[in-house]
N, C-alpha and C. Protein backbone atom coordinates (compact mmCIF):
# COMPACT_ATOMS: atom_id res chain seq x y z
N UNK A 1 32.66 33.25 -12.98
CA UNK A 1 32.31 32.66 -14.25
C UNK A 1 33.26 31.53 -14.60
N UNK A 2 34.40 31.47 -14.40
CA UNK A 2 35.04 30.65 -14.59
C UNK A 2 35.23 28.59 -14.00
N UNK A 3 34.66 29.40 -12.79
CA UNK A 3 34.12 28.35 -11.70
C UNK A 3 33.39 27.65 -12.19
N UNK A 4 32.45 28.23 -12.89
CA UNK A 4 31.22 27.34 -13.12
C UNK A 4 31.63 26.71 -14.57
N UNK A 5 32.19 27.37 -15.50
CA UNK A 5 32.98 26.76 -16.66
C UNK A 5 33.51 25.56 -15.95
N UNK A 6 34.04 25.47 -15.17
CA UNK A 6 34.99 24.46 -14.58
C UNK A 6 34.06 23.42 -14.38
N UNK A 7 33.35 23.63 -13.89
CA UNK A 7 31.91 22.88 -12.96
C UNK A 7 31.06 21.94 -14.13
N UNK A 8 31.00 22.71 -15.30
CA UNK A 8 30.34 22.35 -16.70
C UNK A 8 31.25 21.27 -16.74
N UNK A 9 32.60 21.49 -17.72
CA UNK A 9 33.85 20.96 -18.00
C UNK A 9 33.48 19.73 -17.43
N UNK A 10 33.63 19.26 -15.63
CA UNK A 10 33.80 18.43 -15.09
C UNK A 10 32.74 17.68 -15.20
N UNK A 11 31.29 17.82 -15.31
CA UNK A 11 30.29 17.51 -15.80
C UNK A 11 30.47 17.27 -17.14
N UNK A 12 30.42 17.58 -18.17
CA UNK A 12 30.94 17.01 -19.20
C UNK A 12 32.21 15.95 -19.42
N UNK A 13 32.88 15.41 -18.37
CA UNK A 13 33.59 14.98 -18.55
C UNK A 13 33.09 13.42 -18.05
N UNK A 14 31.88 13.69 -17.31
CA UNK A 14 31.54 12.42 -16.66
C UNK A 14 30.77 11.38 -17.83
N UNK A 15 31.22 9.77 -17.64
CA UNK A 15 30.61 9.25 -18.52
C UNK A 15 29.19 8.97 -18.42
N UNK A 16 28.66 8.48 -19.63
CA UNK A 16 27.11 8.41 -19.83
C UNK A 16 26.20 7.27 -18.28
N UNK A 17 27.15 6.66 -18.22
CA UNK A 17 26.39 5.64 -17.39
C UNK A 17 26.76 6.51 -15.98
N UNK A 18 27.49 7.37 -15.83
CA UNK A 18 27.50 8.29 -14.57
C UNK A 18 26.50 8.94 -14.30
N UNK A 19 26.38 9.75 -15.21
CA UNK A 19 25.56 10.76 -15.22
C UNK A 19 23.83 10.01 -15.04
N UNK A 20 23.55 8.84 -15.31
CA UNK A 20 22.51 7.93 -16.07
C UNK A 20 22.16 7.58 -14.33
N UNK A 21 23.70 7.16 -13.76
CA UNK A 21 23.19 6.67 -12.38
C UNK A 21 22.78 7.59 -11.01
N UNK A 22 23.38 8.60 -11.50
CA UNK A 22 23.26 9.79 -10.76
C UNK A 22 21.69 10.44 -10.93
N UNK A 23 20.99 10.78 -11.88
CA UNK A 23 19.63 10.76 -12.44
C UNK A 23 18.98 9.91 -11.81
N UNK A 24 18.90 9.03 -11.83
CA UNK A 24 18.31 7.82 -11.79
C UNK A 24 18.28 7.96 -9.92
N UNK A 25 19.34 8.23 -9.52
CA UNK A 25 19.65 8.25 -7.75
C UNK A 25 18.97 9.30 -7.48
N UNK A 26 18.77 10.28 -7.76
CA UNK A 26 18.35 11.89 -7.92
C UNK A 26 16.37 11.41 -7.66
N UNK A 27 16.05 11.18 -9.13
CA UNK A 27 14.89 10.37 -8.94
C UNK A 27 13.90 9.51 -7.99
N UNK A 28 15.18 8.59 -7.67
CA UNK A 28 14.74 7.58 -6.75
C UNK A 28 14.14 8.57 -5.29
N UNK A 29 15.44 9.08 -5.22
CA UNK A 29 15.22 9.96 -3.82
C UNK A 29 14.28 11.17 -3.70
N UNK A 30 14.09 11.21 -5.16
CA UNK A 30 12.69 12.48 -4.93
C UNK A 30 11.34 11.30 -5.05
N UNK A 31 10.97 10.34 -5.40
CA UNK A 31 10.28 9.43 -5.08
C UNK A 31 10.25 9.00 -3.50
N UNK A 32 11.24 8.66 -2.79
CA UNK A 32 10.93 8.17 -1.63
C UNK A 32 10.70 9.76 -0.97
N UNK A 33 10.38 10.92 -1.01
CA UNK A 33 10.28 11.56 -0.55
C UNK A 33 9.00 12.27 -0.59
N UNK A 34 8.44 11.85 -1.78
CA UNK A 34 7.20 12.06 -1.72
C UNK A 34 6.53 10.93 -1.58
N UNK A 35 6.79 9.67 -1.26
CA UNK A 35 6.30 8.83 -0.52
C UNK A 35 6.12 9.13 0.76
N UNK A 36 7.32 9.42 1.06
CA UNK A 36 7.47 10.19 3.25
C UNK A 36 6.24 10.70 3.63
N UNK A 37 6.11 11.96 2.07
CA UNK A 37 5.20 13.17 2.65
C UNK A 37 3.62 12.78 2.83
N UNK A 38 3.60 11.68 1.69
CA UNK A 38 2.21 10.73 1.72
C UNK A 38 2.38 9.89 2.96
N UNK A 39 3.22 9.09 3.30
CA UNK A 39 2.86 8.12 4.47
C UNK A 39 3.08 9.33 6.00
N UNK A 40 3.45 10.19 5.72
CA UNK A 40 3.00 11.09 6.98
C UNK A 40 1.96 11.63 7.19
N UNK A 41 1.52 12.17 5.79
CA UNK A 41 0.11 13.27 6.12
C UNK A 41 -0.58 11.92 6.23
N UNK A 42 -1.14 10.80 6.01
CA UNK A 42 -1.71 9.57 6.46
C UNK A 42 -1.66 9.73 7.63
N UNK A 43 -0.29 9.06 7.95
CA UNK A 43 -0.10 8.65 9.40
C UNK A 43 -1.16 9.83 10.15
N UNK A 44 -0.25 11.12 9.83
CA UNK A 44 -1.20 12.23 10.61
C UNK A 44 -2.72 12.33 10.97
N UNK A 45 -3.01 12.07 9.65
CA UNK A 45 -4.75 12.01 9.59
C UNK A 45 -5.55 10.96 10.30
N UNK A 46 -4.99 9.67 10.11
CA UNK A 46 -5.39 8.22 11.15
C UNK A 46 -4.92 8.70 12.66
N UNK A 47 -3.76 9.41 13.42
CA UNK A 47 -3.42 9.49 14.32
C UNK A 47 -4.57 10.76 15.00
N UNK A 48 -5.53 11.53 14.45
CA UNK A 48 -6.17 12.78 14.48
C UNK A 48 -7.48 12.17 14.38
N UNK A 49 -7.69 10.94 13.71
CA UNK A 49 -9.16 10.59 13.74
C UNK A 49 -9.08 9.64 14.58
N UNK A 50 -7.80 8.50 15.28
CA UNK A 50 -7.99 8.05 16.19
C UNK A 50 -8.28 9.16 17.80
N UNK A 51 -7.37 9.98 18.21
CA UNK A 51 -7.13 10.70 18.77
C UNK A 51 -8.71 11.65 19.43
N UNK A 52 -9.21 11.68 18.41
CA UNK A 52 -11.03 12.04 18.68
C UNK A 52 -11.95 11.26 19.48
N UNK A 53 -11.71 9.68 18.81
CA UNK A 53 -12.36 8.84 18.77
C UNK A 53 -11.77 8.71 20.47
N UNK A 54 -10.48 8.59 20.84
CA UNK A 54 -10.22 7.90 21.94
C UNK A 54 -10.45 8.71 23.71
N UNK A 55 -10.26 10.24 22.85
CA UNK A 55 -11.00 11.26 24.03
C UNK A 55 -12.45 11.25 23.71
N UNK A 56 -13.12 11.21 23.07
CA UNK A 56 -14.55 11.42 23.32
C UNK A 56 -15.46 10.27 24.22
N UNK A 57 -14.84 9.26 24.65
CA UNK A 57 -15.17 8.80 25.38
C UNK A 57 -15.18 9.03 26.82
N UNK A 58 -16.23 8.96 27.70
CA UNK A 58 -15.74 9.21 28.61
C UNK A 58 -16.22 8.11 29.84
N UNK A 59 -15.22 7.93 30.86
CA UNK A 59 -15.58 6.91 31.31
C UNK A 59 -15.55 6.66 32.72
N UNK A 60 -16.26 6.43 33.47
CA UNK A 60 -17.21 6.08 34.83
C UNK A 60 -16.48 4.82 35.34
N UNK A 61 -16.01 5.16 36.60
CA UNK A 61 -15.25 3.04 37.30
C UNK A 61 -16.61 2.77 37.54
N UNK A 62 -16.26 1.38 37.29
CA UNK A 62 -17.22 0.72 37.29
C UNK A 62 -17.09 -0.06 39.00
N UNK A 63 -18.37 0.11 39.68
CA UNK A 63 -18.88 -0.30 41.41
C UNK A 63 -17.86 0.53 42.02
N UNK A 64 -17.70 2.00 41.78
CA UNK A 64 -16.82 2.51 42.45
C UNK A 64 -17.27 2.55 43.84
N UNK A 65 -18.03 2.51 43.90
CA UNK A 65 -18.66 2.45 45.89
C UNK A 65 -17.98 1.30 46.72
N UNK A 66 -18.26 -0.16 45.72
CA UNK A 66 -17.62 -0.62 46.36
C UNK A 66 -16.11 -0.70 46.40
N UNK A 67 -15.32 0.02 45.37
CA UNK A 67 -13.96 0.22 45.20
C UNK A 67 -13.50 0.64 46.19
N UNK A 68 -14.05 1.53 47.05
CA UNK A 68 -13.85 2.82 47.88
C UNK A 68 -13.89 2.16 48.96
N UNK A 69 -15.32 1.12 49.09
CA UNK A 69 -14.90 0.68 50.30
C UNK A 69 -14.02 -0.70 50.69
N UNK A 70 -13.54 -1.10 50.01
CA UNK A 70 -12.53 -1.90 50.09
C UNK A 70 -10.87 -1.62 50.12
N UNK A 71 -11.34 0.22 49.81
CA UNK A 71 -9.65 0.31 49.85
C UNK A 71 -9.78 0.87 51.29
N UNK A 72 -10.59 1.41 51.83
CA UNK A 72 -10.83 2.15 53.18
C UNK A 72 -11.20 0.61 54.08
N UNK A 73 -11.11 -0.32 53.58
CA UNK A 73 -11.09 -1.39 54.63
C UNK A 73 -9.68 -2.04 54.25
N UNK A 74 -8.99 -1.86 53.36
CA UNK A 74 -7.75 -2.30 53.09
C UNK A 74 -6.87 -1.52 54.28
N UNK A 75 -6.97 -0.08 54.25
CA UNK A 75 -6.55 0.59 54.84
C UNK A 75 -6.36 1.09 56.43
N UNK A 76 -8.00 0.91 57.21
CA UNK A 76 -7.69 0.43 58.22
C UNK A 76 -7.56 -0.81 58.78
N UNK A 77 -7.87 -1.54 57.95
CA UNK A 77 -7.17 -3.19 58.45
C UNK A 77 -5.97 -3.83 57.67
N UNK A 78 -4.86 -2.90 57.76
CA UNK A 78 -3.53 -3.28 57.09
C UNK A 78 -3.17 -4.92 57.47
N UNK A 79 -3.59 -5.39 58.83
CA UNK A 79 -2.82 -6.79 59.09
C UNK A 79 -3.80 -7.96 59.27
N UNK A 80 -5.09 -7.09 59.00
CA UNK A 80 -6.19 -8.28 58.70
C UNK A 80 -7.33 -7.82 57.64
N UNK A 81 -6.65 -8.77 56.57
CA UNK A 81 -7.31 -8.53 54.65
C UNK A 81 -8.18 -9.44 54.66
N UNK A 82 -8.23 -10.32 55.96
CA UNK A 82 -9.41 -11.15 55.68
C UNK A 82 -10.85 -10.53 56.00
N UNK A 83 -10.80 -9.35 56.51
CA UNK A 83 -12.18 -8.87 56.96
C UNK A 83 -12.74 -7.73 55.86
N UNK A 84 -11.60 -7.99 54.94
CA UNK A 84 -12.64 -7.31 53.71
C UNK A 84 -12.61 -7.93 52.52
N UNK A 85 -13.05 -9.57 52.87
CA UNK A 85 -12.73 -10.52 51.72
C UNK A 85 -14.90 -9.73 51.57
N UNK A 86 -15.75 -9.74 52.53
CA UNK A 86 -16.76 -9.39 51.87
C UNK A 86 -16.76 -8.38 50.92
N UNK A 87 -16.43 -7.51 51.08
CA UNK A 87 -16.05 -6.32 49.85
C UNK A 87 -15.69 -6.82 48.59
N UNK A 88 -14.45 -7.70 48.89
CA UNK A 88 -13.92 -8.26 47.50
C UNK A 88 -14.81 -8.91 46.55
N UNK A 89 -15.75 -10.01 47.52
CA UNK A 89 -16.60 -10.74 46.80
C UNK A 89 -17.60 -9.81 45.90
N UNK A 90 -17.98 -8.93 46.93
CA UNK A 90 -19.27 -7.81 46.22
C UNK A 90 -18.43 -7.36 44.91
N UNK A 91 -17.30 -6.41 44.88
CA UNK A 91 -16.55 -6.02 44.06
C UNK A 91 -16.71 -6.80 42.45
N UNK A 92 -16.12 -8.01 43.12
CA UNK A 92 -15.92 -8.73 41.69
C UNK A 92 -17.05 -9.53 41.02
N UNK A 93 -18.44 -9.59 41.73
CA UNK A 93 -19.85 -9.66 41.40
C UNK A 93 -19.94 -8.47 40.71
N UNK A 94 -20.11 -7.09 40.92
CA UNK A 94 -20.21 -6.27 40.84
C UNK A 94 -19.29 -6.33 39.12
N UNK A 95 -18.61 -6.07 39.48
CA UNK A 95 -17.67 -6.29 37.66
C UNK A 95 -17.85 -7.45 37.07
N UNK A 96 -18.26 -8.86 37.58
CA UNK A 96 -18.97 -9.62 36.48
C UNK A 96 -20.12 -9.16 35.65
N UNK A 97 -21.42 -8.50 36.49
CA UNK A 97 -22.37 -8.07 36.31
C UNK A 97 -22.40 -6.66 35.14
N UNK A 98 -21.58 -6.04 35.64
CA UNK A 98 -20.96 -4.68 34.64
C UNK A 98 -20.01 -5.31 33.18
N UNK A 99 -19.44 -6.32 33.53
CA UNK A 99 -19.38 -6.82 32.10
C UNK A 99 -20.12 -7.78 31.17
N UNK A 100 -21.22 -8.32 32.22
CA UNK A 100 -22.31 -8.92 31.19
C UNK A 100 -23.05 -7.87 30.44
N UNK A 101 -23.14 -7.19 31.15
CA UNK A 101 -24.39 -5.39 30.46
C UNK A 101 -23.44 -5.18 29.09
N UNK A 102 -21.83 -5.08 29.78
CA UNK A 102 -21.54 -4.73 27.88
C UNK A 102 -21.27 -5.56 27.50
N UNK A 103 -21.51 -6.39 27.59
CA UNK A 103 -20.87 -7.66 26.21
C UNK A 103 -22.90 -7.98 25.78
N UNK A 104 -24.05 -7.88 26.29
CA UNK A 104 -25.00 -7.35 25.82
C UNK A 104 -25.51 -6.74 25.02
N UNK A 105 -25.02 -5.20 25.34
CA UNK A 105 -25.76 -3.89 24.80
C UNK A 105 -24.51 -3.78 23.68
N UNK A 106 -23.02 -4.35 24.25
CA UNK A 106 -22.49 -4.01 23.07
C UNK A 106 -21.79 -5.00 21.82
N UNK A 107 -22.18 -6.26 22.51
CA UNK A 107 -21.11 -7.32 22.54
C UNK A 107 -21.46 -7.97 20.65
C-alpha cells in the first residue's frame, strides 16, 4: 500500500503539460494500433481474395508437343542446334497463334 501511495504522490507531482503529453502519447499509440489492426485484417482479406483468384486458374503450356520436341532434339543434337531450328520455327508460330486466340477471346 505504500508503494502505490508513492506511485500516486509521484504522479501528482508531475506537471499539467506532462501528464497532457503523456495522454495525448498514450492516445496516439492506441490510434496507430487500431489502425495496424484495420490495415491488416485488409491486407489479410485482399491477400485471401487474391490468393483464390490466382489458384483457381489452371493452366495448360501452350504447343507443348512441340515443346517436347524441341527439347528431345535439343538433346540429342547437343553440337548441332541447327537441325532443330524447324521445331523452333513451328514453336514460335505456334505461340504467336496461341496469343492471337487470347488477345481475341480475351483481349
Amino acid at each position: 500500500m505504500a508503494q502505490g501511495a508513492a506511485e500516486v504522490k509521484h504522479v501528482a507531482v508531475l506537471p499539467d503539460d506532462t501528464i497532457n503529453q503523456r495522454i495525448t502519447s498514450a492516445l496516439t499509440f492506441l490510434q496507430h494500433v487500431d489502425y495496424y489492426q484495420l490495415a491488416s485484417a485488409q491486407f489479410n482479406e485482399a491477400a485471401a481474395i487474391a490468393e483464390v483468384r490466382v489458384k483457381s486458374r489452371n493452366y495448360e503450356p501452350l504447343c507443348a508437343n512441340l515443346q517436347s520436341q524441341i527439347l528431345n532434339c535439343y538433346q540429342e543434337n547437343p553440337q548441332l542446334t541447327l537441325k532443330c531450328s524447324g521445331f523452333a520455327k513451328e514453336y514460335r508460330h505456334c505461340i504467336r497463334e496461341a496469343q492471337k486466340m487470347l488477345l481475341v477471346n480475351h483481349g
